[in-house]
N, C-alpha and C. Protein backbone atom coordinates (compact mmCIF):
# COMPACT_ATOMS: atom_id res chain seq x y z
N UNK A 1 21.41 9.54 21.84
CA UNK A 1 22.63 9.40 21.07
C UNK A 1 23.67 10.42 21.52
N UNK A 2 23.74 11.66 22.43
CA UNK A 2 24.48 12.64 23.22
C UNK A 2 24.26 13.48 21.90
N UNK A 3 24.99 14.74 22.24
CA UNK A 3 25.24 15.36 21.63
C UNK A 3 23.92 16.30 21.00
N UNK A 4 22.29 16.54 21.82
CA UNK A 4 21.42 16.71 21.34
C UNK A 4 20.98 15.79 20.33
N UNK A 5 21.33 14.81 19.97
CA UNK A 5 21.08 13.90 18.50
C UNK A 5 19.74 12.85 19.39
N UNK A 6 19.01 12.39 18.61
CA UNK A 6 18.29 11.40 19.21
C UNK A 6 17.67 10.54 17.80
N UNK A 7 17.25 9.32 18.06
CA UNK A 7 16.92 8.45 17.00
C UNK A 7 15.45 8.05 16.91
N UNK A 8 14.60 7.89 15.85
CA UNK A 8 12.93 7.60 16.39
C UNK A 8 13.04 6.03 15.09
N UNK A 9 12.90 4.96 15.57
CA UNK A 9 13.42 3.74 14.78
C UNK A 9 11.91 2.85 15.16
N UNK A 10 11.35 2.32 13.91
CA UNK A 10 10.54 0.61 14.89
C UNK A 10 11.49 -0.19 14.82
N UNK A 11 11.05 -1.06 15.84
CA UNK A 11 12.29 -2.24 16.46
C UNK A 11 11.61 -3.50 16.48
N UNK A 12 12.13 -4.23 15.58
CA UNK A 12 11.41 -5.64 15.12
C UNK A 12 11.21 -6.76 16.56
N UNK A 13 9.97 -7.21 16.13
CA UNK A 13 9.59 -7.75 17.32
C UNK A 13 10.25 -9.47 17.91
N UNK A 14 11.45 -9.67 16.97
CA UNK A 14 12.12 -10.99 16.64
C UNK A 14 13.04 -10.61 15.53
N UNK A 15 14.09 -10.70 16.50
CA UNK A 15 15.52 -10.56 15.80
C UNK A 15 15.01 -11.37 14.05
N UNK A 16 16.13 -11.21 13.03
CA UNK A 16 16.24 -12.27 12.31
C UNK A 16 17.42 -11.56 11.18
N UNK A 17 17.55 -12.71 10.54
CA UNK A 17 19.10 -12.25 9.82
C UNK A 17 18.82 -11.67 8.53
N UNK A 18 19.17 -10.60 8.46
CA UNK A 18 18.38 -9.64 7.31
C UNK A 18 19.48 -10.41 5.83
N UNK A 19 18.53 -10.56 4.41
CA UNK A 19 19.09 -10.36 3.62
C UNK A 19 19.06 -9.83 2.36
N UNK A 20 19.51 -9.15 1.58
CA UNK A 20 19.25 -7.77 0.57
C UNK A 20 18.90 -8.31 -0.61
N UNK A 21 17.25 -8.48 -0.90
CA UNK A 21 17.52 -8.95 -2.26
C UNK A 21 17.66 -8.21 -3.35
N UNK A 22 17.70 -8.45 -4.54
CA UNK A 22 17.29 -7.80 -5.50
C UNK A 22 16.63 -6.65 -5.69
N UNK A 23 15.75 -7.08 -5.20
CA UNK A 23 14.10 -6.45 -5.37
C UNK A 23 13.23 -7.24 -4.16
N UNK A 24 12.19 -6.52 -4.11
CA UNK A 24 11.18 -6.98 -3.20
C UNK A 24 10.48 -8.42 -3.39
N UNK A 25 10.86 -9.20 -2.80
CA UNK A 25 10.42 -11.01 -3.14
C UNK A 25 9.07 -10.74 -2.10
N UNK A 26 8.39 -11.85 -2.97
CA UNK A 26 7.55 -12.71 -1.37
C UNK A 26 8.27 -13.01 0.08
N UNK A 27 9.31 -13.63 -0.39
CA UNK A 27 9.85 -14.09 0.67
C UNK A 27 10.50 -13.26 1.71
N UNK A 28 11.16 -11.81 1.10
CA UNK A 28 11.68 -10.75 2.00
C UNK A 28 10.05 -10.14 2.69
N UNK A 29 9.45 -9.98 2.16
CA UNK A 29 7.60 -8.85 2.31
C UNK A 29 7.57 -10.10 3.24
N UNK A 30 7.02 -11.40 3.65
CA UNK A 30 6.82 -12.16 4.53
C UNK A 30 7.82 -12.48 5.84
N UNK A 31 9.37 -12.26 5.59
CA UNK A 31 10.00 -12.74 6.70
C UNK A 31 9.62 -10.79 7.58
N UNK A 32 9.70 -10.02 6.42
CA UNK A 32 9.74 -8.55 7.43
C UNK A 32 8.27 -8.98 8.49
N UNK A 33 6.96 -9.28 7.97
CA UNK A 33 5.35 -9.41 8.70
C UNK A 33 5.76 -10.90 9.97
N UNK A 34 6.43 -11.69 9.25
CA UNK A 34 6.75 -12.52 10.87
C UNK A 34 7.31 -11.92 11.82
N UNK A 35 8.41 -11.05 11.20
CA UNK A 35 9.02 -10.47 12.16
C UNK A 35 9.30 -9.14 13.31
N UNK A 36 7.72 -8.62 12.89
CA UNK A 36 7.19 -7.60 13.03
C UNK A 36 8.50 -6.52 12.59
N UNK A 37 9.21 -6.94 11.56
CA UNK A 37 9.94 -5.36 10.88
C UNK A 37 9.30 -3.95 9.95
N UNK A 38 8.30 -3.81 11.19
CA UNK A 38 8.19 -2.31 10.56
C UNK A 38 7.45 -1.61 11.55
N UNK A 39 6.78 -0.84 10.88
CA UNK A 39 6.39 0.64 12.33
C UNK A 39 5.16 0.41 11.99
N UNK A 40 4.49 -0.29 11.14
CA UNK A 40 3.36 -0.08 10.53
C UNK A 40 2.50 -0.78 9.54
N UNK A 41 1.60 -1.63 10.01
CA UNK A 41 1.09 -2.91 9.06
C UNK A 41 -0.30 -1.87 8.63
N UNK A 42 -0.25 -1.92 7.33
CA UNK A 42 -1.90 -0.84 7.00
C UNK A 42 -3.09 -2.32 6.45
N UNK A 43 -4.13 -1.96 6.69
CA UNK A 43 -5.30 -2.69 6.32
C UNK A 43 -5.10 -3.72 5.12
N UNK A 44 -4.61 -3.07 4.50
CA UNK A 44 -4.08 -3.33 2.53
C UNK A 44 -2.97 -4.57 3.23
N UNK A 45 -2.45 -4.53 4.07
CA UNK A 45 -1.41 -5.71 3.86
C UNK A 45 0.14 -4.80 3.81
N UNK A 46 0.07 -3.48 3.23
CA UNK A 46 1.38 -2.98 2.85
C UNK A 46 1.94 -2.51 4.56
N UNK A 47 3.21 -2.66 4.12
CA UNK A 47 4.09 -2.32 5.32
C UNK A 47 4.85 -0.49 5.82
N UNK A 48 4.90 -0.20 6.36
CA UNK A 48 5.47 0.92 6.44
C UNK A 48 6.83 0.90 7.56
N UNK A 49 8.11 1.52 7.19
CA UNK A 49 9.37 1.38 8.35
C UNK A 49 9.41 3.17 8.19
N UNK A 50 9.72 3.08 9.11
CA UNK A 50 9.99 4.79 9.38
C UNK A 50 11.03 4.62 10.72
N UNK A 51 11.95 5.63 10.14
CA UNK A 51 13.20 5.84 10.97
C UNK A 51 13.22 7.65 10.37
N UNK A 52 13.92 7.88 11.93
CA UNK A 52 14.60 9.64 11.37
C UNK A 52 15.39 9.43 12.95
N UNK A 53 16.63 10.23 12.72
CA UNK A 53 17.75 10.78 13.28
C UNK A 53 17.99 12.29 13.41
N UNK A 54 17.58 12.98 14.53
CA UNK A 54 17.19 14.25 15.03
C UNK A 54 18.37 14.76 15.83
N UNK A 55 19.06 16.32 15.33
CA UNK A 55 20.20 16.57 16.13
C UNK A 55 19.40 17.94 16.03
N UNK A 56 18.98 18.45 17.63
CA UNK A 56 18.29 19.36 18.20
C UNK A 56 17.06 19.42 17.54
N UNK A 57 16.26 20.30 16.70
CA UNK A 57 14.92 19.96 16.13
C UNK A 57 14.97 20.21 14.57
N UNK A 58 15.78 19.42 13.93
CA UNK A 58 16.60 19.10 12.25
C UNK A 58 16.73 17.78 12.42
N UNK A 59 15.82 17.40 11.11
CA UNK A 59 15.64 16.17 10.80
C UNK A 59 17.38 15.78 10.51
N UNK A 60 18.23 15.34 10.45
CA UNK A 60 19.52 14.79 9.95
C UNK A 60 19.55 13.76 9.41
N UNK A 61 18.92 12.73 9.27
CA UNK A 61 18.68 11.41 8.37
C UNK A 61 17.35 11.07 8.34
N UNK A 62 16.88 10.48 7.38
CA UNK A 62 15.67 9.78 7.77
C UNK A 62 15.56 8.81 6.71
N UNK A 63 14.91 8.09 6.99
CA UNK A 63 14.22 6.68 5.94
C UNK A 63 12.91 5.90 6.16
N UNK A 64 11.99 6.34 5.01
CA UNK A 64 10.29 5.99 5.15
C UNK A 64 10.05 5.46 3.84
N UNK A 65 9.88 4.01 4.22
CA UNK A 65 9.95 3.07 3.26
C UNK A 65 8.28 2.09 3.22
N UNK A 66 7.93 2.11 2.21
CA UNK A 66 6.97 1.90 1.87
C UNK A 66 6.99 0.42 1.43
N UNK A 67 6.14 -1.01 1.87
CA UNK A 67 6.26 -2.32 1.10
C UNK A 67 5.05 -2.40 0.86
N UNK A 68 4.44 -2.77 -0.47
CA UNK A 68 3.05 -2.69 -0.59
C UNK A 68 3.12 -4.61 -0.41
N UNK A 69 1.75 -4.55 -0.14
CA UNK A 69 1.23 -6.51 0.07
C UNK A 69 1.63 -6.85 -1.40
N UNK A 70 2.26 -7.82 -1.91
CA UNK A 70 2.67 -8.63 -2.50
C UNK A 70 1.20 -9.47 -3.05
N UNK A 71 0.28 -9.78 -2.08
CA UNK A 71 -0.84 -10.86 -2.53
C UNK A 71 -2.39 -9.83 -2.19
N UNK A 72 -2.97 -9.78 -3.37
CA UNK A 72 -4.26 -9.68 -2.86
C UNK A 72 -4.96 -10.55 -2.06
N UNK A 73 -5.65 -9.78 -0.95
CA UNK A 73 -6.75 -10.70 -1.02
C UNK A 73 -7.80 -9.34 0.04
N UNK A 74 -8.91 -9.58 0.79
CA UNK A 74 -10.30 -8.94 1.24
C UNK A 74 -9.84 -8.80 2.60
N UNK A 75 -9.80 -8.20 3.53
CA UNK A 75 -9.98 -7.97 4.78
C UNK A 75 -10.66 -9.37 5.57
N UNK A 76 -12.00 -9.17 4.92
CA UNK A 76 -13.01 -10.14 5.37
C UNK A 76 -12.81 -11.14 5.23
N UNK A 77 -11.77 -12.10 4.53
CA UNK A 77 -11.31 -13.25 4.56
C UNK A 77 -9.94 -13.88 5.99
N UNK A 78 -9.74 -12.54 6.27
CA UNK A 78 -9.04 -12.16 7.69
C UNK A 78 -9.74 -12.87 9.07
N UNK A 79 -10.56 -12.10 8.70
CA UNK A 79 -11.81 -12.20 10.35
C UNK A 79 -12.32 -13.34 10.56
N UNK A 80 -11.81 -13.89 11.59
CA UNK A 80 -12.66 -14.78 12.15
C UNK A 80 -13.22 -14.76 13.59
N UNK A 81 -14.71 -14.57 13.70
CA UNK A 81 -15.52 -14.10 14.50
C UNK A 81 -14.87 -12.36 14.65
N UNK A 82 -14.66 -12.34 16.12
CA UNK A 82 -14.02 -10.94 16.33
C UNK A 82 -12.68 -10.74 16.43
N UNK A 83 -11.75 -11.76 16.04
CA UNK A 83 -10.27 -11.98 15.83
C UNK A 83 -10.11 -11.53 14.39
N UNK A 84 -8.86 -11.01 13.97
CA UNK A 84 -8.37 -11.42 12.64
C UNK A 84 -7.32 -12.19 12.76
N UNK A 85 -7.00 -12.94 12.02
CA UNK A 85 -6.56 -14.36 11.45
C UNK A 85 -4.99 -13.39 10.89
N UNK A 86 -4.29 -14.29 11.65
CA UNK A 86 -2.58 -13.44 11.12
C UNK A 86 -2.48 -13.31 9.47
N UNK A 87 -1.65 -12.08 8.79
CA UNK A 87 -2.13 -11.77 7.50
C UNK A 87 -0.82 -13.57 6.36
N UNK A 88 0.53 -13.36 7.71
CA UNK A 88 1.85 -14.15 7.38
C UNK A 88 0.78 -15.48 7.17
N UNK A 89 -0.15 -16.06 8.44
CA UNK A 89 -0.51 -17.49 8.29
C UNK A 89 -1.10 -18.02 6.93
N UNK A 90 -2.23 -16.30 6.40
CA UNK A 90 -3.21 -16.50 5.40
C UNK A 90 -2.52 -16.79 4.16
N UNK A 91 -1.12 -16.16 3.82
CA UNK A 91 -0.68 -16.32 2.39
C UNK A 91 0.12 -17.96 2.58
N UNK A 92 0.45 -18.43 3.94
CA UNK A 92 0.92 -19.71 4.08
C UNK A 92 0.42 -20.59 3.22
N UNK A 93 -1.43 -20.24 3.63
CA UNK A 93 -2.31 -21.69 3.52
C UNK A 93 -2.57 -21.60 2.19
N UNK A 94 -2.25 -20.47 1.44
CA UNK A 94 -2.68 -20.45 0.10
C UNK A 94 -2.29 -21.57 -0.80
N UNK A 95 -3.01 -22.57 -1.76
CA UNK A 95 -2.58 -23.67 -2.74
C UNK A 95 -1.68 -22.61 -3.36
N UNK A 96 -0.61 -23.19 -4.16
CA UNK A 96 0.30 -22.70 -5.11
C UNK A 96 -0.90 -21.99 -6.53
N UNK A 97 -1.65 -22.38 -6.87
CA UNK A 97 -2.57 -22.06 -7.58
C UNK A 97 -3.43 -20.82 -7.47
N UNK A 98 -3.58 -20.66 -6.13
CA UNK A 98 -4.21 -19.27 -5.92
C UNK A 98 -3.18 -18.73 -5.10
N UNK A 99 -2.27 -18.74 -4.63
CA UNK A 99 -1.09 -17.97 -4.16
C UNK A 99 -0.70 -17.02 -5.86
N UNK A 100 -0.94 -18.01 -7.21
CA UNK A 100 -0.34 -17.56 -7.88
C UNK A 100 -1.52 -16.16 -9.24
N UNK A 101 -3.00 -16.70 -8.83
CA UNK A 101 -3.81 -15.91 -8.87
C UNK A 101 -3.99 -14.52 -8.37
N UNK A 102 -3.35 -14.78 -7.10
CA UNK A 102 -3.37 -13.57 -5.98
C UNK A 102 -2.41 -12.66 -6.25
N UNK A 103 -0.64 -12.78 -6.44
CA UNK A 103 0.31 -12.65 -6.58
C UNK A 103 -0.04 -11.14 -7.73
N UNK A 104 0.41 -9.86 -7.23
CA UNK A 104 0.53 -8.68 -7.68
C UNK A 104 1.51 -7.99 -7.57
N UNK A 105 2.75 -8.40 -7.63
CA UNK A 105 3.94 -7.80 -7.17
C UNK A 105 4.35 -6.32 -7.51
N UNK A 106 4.19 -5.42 -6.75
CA UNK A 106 3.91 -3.97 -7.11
C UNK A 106 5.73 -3.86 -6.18
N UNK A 107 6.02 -1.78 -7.13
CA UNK A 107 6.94 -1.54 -6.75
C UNK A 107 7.40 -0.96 -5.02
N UNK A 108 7.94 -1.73 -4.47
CA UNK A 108 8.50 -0.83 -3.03
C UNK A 108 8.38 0.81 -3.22
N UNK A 109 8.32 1.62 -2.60
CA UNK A 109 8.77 3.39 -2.57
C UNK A 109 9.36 3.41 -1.65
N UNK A 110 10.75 4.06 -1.41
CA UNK A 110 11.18 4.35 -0.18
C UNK A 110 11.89 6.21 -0.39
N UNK A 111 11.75 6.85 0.60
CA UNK A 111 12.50 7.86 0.45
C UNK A 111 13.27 8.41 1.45
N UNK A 112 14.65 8.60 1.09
CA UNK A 112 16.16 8.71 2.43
C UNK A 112 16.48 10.42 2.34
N UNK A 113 16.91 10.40 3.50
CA UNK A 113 17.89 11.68 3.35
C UNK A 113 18.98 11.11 3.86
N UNK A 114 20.25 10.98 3.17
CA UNK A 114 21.30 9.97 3.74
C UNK A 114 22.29 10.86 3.57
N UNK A 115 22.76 11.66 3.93
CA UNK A 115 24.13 12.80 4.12
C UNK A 115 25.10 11.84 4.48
N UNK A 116 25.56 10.79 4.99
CA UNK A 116 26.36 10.03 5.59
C UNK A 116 27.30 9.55 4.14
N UNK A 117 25.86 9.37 3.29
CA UNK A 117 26.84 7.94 1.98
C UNK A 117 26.54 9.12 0.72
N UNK A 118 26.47 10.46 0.62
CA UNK A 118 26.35 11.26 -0.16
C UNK A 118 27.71 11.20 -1.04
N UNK A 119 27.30 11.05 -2.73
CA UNK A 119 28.23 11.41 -3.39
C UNK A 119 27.86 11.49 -5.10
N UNK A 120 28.20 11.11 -5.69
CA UNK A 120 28.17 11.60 -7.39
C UNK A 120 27.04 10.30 -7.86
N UNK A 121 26.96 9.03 -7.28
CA UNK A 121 25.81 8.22 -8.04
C UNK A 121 24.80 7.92 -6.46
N UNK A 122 25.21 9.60 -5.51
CA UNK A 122 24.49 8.85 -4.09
C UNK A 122 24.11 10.04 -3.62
N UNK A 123 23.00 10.57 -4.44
CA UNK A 123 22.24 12.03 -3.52
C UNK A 123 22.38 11.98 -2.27
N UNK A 124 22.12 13.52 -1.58
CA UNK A 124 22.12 13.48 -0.16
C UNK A 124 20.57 12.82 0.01
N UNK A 125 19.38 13.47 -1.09
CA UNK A 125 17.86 13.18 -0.75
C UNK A 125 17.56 12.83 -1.92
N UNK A 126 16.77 11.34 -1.99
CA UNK A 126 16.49 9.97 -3.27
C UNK A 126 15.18 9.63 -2.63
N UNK A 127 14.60 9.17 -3.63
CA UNK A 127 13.61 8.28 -3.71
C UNK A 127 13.52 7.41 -4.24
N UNK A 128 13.84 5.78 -3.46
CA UNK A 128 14.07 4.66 -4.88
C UNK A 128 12.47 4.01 -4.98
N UNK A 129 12.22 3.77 -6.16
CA UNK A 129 10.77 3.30 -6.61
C UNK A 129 11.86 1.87 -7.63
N UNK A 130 11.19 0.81 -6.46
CA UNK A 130 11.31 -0.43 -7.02
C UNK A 130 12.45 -0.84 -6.43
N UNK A 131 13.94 -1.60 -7.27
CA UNK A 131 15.16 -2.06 -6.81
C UNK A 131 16.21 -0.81 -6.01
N UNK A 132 16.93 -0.86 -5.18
CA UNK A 132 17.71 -0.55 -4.53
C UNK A 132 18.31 0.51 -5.20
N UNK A 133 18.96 0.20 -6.74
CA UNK A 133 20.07 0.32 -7.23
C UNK A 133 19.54 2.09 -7.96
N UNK A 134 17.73 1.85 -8.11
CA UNK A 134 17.36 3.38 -8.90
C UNK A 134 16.95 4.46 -7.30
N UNK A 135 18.00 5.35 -7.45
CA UNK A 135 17.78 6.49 -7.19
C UNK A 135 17.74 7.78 -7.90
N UNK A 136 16.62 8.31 -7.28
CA UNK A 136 16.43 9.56 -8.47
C UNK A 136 16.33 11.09 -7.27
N UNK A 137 16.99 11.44 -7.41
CA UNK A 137 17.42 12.72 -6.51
C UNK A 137 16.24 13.52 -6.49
N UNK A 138 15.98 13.91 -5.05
CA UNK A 138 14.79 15.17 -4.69
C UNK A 138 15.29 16.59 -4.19
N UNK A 139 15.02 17.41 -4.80
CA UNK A 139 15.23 18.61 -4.02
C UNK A 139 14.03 19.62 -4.39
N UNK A 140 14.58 20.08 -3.08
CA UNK A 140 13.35 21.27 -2.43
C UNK A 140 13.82 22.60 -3.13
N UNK A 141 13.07 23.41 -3.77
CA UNK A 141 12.86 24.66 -4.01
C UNK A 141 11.77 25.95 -3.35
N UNK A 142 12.07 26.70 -3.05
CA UNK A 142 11.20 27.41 -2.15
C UNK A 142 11.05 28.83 -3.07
């Protein structure tokens, strides 16, 4: 980025046209896993994005955002032979009936240091738990 600044971003593996919902849908948690948008698929199904923006060795922005799986289900229903079975295909095939059995919709966590959009309802450092709109300011004491 010059200037000593440098960026550490995952980079989705298929473009696609981002859009902001509400809150965390099925449908946003599934287009991010087609589209490989994140840094980090964990066992559980939940997603992890991690970004930070480094000017000499000072963190200057960052954003580590947490999507938990939307649907239960076992690992072992994954595996087939020594493959696992894509996690996007498995909630496809689900009947509406046990899609809706499965269905645990837990809150997103994400936490920013955003100095850029800092102001009176926009900490420099937040942690939103759940919709977009709740931020609740963090600071460090030493």
């Amino acid at each position: 980025m010059g200037d000593k600044k440098f960026s550490v971003k995952w980079a989705p593996v298929q473009p696609r046209e981002y859009r902001r919902p509400l809150d965390l849908d099925l449908q946003e948690y599934l287009d991010c896993l087609r589209h490989g948008d994140f840094s980090l698929l964990l066992e559980d199904g939940g997603l992890l994005q991690v970004s930070a923006t480094f000017h000499g060795n000072e963190v200057a922005e960052s954003r580590y955002y947490y999507i938990p799986c939307p649907v239960r289900f076992d690992r072992t229903e994954l595996e087939v032979g020594s493959e696992i079975y894509p996690l996007e295909d498995f909630i496809d095939e689900l009947s509406p009936e046990d899609l809706k059995a499965r269905l645990c919709i837990r809150a997103p966590f994400r936490f920013e240091l955003d100095p850029k959009n800092e102001g009176e309802d926009h900490p420099q450092t937040h942690v939103h738990i759940g919709p977009s709109s709740s931020r609740i300011p963090v600071a460090l004491s030493m």
